[in-house]
N, C-alpha and C. Protein backbone atom coordinates (compact mmCIF):
# COMPACT_ATOMS: atom_id res chain seq x y z
N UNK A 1 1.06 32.70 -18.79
CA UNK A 1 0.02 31.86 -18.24
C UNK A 1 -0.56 31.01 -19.34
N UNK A 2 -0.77 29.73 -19.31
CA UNK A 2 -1.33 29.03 -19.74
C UNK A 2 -2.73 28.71 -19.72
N UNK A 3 -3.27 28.63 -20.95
CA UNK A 3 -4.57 28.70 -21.50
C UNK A 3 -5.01 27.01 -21.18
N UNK A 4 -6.28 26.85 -20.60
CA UNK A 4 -6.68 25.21 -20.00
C UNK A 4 -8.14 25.13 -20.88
N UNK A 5 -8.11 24.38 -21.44
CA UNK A 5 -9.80 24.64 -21.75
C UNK A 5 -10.50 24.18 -20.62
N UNK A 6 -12.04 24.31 -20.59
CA UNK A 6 -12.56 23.69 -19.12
C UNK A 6 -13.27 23.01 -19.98
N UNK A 7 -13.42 21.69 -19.36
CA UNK A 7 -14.09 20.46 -20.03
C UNK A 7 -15.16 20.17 -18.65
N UNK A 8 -16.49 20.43 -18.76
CA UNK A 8 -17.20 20.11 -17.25
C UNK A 8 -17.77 18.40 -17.46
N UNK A 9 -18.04 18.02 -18.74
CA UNK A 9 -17.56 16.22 -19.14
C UNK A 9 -16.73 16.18 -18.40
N UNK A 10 -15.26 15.94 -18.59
CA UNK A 10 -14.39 16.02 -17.45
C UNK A 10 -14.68 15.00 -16.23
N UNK A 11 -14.82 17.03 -15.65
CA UNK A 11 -15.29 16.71 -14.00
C UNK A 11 -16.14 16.06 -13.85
N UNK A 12 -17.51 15.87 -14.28
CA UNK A 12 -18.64 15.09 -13.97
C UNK A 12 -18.00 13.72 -14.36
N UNK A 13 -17.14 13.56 -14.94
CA UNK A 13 -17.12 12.10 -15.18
C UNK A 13 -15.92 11.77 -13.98
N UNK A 14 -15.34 12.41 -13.43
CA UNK A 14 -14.38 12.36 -12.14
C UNK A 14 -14.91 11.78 -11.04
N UNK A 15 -16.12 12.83 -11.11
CA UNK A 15 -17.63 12.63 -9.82
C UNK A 15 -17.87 11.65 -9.81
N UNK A 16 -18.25 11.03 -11.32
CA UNK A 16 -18.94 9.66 -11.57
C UNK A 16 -17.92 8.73 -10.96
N UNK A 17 -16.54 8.71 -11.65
CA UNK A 17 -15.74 7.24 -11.00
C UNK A 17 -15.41 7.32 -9.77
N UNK A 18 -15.43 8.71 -8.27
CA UNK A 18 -15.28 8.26 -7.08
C UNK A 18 -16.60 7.93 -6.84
N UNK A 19 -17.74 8.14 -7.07
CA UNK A 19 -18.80 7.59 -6.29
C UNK A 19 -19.09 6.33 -6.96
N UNK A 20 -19.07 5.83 -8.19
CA UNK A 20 -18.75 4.35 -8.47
C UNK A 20 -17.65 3.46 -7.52
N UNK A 21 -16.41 4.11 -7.25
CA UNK A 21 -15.59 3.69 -6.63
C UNK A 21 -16.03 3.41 -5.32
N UNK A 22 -16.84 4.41 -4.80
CA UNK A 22 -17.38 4.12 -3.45
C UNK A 22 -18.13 3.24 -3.32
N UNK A 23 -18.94 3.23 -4.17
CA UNK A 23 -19.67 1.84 -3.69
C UNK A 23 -20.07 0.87 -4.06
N UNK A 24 -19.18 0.98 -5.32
CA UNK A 24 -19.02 -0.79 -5.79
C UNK A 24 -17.48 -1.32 -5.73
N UNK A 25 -16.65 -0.59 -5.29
CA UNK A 25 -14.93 -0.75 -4.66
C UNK A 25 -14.88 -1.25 -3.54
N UNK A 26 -13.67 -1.98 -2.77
CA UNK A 26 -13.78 -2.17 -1.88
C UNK A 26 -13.39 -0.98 -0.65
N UNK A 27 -13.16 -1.87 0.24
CA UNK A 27 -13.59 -0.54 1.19
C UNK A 27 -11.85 -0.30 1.37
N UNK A 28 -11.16 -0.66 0.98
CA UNK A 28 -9.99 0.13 0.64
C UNK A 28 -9.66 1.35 0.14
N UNK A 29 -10.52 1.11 -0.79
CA UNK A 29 -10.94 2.13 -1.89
C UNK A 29 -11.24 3.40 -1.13
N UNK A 30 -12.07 3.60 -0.41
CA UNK A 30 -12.61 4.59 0.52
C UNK A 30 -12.07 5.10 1.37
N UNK A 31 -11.32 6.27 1.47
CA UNK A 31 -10.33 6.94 2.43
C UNK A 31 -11.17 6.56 3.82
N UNK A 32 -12.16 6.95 4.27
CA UNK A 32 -13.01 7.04 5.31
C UNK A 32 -13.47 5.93 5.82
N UNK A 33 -13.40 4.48 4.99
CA UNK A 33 -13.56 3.52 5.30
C UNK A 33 -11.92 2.82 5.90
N UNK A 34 -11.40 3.00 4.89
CA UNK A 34 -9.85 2.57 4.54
C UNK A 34 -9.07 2.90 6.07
N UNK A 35 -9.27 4.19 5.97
CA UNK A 35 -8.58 4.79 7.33
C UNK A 35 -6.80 5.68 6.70
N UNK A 36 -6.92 5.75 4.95
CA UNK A 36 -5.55 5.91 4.25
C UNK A 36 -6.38 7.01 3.21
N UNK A 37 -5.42 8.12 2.94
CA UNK A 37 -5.72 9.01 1.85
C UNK A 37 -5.54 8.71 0.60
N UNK A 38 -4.16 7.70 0.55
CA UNK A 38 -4.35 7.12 -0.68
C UNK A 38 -3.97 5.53 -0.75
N UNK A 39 -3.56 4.48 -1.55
CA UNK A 39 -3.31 3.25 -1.77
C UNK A 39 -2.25 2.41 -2.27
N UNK A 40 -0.95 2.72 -2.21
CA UNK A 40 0.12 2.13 -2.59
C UNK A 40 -0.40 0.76 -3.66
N UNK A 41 0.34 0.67 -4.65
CA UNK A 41 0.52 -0.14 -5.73
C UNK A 41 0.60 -1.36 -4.76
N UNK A 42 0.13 -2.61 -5.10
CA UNK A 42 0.39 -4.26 -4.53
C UNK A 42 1.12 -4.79 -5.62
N UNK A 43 1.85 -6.12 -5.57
CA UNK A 43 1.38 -7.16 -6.48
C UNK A 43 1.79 -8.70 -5.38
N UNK A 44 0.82 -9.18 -5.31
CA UNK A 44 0.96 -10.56 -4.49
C UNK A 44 1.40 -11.84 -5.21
N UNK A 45 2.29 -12.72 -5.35
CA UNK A 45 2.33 -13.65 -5.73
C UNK A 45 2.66 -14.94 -5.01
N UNK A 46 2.68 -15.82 -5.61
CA UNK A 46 2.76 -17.08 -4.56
C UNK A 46 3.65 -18.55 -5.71
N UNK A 47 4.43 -18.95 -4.65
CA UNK A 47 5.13 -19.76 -5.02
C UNK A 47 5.11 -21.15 -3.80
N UNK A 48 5.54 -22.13 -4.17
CA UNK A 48 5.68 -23.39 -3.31
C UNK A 48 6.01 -23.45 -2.32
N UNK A 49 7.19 -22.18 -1.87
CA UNK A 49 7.38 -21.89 -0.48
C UNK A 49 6.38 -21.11 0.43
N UNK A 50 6.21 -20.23 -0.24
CA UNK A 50 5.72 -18.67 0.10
C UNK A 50 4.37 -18.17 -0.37
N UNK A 51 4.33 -16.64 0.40
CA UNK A 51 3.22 -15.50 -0.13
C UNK A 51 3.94 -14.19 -0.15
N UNK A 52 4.37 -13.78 -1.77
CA UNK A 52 4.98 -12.62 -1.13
C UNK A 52 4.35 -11.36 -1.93
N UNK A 53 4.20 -10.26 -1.40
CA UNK A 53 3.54 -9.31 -1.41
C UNK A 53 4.71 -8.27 -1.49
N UNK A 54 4.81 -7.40 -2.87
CA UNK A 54 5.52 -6.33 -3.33
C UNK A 54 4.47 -5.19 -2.83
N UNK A 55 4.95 -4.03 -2.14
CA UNK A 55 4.47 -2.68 -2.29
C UNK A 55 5.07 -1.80 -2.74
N UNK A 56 4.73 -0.78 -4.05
CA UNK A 56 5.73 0.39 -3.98
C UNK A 56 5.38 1.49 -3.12
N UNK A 57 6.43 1.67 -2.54
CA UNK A 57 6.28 2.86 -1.55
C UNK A 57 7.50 4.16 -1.34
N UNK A 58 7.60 4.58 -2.98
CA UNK A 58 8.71 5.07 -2.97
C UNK A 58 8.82 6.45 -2.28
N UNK A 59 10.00 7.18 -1.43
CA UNK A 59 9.90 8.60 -0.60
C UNK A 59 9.40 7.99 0.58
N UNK A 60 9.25 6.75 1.24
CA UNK A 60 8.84 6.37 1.96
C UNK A 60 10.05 6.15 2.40
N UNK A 61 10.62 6.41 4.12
CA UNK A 61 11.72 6.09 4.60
C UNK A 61 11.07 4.41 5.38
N UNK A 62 11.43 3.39 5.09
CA UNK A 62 11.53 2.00 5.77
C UNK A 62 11.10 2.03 7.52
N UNK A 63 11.60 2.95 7.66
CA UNK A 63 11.05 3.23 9.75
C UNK A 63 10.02 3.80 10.37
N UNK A 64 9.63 4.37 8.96
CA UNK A 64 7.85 5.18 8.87
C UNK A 64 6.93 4.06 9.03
N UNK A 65 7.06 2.47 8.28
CA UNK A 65 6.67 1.79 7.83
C UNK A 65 5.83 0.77 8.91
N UNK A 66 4.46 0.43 9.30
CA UNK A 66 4.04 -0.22 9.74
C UNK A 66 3.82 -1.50 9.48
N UNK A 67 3.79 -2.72 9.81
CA UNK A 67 3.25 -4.11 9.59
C UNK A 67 3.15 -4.69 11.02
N UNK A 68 1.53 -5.02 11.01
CA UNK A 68 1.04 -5.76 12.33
C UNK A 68 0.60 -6.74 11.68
N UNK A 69 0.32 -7.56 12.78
CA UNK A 69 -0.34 -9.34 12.47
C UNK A 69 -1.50 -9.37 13.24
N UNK A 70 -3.11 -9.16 13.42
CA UNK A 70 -3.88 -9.59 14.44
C UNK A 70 -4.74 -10.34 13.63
N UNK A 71 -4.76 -11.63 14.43
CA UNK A 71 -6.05 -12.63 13.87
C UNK A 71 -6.26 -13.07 12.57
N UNK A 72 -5.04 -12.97 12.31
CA UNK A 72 -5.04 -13.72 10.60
C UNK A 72 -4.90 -12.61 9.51
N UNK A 73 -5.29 -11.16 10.07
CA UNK A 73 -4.50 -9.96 9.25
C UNK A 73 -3.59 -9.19 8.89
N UNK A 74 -2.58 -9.35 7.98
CA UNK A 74 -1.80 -8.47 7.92
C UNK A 74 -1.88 -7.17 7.73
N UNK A 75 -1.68 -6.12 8.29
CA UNK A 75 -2.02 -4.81 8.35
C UNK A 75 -0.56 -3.79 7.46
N UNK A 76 -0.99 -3.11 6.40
CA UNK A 76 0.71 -2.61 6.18
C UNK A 76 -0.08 -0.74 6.21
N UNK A 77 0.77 -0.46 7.13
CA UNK A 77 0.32 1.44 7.32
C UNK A 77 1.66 2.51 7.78
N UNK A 78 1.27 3.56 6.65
CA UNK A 78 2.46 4.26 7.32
C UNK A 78 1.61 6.05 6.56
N UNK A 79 2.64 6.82 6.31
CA UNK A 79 2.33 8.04 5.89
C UNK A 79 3.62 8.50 4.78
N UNK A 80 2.95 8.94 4.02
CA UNK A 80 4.25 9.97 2.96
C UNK A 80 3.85 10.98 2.90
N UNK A 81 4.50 12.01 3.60
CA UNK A 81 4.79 13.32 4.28
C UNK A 81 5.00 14.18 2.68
N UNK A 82 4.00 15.47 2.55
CA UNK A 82 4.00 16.44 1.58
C UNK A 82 5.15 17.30 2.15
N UNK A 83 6.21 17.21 1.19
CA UNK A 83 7.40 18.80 1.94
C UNK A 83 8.04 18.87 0.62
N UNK A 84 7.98 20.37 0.23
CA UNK A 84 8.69 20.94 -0.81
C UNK A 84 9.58 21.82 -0.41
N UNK A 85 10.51 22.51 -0.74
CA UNK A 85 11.61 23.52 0.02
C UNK A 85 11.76 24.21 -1.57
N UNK A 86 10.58 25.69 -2.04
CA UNK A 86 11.22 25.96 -3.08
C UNK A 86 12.61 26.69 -2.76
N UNK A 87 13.56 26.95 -2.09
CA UNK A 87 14.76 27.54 -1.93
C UNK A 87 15.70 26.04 -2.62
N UNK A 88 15.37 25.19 -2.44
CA UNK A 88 16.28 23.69 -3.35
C UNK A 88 16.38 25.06 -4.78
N UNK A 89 14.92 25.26 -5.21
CA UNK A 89 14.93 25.71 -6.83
C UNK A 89 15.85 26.68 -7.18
N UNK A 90 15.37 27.93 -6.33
CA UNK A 90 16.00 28.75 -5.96
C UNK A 90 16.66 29.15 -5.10
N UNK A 91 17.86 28.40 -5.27
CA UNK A 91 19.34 28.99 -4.06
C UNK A 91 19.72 29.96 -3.98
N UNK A 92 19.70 30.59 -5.47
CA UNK A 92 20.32 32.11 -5.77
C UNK A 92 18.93 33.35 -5.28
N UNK A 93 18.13 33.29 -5.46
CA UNK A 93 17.27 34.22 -5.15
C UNK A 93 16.66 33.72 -3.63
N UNK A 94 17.04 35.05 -2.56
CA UNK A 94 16.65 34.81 -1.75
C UNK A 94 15.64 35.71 -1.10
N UNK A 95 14.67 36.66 -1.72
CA UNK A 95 13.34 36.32 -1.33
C UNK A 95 12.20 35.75 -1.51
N UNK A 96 12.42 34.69 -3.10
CA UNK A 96 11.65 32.95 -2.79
C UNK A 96 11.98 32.28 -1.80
N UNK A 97 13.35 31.60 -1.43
CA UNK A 97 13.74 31.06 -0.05
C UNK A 97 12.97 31.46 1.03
N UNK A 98 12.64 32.90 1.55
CA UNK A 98 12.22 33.12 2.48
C UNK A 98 11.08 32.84 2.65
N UNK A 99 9.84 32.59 1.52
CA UNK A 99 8.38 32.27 1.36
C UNK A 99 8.28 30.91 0.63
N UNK A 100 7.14 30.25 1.07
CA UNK A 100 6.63 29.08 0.33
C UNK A 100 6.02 29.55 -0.52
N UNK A 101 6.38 28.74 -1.57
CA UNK A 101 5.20 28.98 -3.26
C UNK A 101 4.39 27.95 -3.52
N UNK A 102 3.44 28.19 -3.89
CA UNK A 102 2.17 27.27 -3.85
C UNK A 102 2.85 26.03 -5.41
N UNK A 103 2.42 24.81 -5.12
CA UNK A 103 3.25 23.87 -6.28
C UNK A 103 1.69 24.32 -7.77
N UNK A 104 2.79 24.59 -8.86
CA UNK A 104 1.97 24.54 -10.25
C UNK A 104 1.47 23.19 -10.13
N UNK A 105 1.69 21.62 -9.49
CA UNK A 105 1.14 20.74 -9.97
C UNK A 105 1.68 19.93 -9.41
N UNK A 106 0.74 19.06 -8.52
CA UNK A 106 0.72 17.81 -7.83
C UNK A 106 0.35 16.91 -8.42
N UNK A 107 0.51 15.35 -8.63
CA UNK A 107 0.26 14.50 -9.11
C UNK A 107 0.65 13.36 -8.11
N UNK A 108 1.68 13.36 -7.52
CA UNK A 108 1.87 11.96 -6.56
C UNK A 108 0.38 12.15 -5.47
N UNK A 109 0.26 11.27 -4.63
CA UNK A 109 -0.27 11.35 -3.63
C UNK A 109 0.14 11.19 -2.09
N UNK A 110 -0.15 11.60 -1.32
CA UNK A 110 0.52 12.00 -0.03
C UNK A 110 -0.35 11.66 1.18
N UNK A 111 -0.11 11.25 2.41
CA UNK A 111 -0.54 11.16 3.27
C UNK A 111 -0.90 9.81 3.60
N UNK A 112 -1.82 9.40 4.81
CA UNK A 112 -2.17 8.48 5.77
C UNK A 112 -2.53 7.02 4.53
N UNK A 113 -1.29 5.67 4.54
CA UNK A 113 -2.47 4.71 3.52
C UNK A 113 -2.16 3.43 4.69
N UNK A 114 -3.65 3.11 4.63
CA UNK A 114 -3.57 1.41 5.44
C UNK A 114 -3.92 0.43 3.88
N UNK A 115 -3.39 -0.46 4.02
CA UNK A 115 -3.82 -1.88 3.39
C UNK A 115 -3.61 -3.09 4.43
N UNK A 116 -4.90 -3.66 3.73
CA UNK A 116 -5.24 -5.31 4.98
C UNK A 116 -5.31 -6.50 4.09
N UNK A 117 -4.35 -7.28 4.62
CA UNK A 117 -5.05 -8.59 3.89
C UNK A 117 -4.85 -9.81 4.73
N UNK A 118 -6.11 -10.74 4.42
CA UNK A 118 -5.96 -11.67 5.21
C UNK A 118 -5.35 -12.92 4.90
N UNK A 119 -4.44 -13.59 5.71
CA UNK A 119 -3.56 -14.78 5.44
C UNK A 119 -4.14 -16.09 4.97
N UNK A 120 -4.25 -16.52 4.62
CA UNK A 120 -4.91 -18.04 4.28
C UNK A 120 -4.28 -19.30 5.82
N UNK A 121 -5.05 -20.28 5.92
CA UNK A 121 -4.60 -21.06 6.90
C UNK A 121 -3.07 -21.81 6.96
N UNK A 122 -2.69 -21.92 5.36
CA UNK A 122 -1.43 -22.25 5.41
C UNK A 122 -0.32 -21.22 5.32
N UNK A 123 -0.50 -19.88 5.69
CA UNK A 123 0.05 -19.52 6.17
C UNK A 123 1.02 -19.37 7.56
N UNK A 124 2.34 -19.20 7.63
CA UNK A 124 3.02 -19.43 8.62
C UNK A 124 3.15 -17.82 9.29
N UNK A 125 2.67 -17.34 10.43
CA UNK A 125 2.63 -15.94 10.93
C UNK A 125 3.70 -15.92 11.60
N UNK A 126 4.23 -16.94 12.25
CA UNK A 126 5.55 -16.93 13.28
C UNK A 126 7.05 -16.31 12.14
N UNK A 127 6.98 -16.38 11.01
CA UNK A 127 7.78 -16.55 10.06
C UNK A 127 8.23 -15.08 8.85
N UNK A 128 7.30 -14.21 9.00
CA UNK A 128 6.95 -13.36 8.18
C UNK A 128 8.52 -12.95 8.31
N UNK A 129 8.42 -11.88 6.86
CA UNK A 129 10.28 -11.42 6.52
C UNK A 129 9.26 -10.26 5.52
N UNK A 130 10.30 -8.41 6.30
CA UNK A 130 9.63 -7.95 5.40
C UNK A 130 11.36 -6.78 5.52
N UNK A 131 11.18 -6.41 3.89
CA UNK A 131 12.29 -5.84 3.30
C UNK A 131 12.43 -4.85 2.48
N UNK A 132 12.46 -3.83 2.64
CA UNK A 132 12.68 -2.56 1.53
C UNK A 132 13.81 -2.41 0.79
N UNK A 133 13.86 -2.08 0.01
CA UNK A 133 14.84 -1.88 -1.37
C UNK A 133 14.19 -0.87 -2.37
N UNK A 134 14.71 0.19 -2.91
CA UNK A 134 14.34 1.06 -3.95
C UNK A 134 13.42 1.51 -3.90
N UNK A 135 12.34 1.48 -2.87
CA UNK A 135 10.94 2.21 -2.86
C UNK A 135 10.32 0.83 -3.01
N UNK A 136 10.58 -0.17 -2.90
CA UNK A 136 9.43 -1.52 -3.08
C UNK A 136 10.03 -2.14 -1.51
N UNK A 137 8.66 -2.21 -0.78
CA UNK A 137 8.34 -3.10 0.06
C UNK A 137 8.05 -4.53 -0.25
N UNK A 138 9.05 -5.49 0.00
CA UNK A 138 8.59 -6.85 0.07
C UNK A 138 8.53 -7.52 1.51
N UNK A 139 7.20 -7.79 1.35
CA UNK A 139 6.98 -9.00 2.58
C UNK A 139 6.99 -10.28 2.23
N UNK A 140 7.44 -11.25 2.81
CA UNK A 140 7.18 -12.46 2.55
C UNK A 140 6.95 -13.59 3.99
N UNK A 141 5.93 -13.81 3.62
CA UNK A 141 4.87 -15.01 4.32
C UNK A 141 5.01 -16.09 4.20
N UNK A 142 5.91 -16.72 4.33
CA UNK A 142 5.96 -18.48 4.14
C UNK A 142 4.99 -19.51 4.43
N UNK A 143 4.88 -20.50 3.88
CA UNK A 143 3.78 -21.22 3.89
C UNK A 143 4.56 -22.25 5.17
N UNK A 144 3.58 -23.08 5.47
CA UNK A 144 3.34 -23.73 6.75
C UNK A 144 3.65 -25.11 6.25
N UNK A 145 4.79 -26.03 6.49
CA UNK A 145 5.00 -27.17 6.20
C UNK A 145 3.55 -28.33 6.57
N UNK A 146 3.41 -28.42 5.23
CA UNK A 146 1.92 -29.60 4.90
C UNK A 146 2.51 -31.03 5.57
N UNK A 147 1.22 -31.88 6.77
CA UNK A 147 1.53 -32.73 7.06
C UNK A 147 1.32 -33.77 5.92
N UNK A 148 1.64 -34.93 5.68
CA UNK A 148 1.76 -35.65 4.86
C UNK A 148 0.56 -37.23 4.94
N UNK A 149 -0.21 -37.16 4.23
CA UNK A 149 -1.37 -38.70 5.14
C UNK A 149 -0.77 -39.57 5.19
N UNK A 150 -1.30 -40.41 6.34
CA UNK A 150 -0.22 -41.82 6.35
C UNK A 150 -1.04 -42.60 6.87
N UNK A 151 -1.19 -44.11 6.39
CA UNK A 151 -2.03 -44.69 6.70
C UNK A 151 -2.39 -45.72 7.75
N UNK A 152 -3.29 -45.73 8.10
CA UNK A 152 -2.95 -46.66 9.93
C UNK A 152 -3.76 -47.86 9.38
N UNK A 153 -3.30 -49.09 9.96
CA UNK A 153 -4.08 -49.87 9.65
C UNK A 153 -4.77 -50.64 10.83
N UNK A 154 -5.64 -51.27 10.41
CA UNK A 154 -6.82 -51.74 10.63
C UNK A 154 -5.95 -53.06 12.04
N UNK A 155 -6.26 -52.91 13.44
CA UNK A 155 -6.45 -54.21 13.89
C UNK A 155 -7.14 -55.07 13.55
N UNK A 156 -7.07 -56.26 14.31
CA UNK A 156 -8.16 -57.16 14.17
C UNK A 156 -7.88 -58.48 15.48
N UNK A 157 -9.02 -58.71 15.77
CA UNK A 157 -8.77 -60.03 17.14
C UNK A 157 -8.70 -61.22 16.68
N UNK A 158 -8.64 -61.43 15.18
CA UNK A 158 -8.25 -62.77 14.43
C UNK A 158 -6.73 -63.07 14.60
């Protein structure tokens, strides 16, 4: 067994950054607001065509995967399911197989995540393209062909 020192600095300073988080974060941030346990990585960028929006969402199977459109929001929601099988570890010993063992140590995060964002007007919604590869979700949002000014001219009864 391994010796941990207890640092209660630490924890109080844990305390400190979710309740900072709560309420000077957005409401993403906030499971209870959010409607998600945790928050998948973004990165949005934008080019002359497009809006495209990377998520990593790796262990995520692609058909789990939600994306709705209402009223100018894109909505992306799904779940990553906690399942360990210690019998994978132990094949050869089979009365671990028969019982679950509690994990020495979690670090990913698991369960219910929504993210929202809203489209800008030159956005094209009829158009959206969204694509998984390697654990990264890409969506892409194309922009809305810009009309061009053109100038009318002036009658006159002369």
């Amino acid at each position: 067994m391994a010796i941990q020192r207890y640092e209660p600095s630490t924890l109080l300073q844990q305390f400190n950054d979710e309740i900072n988080r709560m309420f000077y974060g957005q409401a993403d941030d906030v499971p209870a607001v959010s409607g998600g346990n945790w928050r998948p990585a973004i990165d949005i960028h934008e080019n002359e065509q497009s809006y495209v929006i990377d998520a990593e969402l790796p262990g995520i199977n692609p058909k789990d995967i939600e994306i709705t459109l209402r009223n100018g929001v894109l909505t992306l929601s799904g779940e990553r399911s906690y399942h360990y099988d210690s019998a994978q570890d132990n094949e050869s010993n089979a009365e671990s197989a028969s019982r679950r063992e509690p994990a020495r140590l979690v670090e990913r995060r698991y369960g219910r995540f929504v993210r929202r964002f809203t489209l800008p007007d030159t956005a094209d919604e009829d158009a959206i393209d969204a694509r998984a590869d390697n654990g990264v979700l890409k969506i892409t949002v194309p922009k809305k062909a810009q009309s061009q000014p053109r100038r009318i001219e002036v009658a006159s009864d002369q």
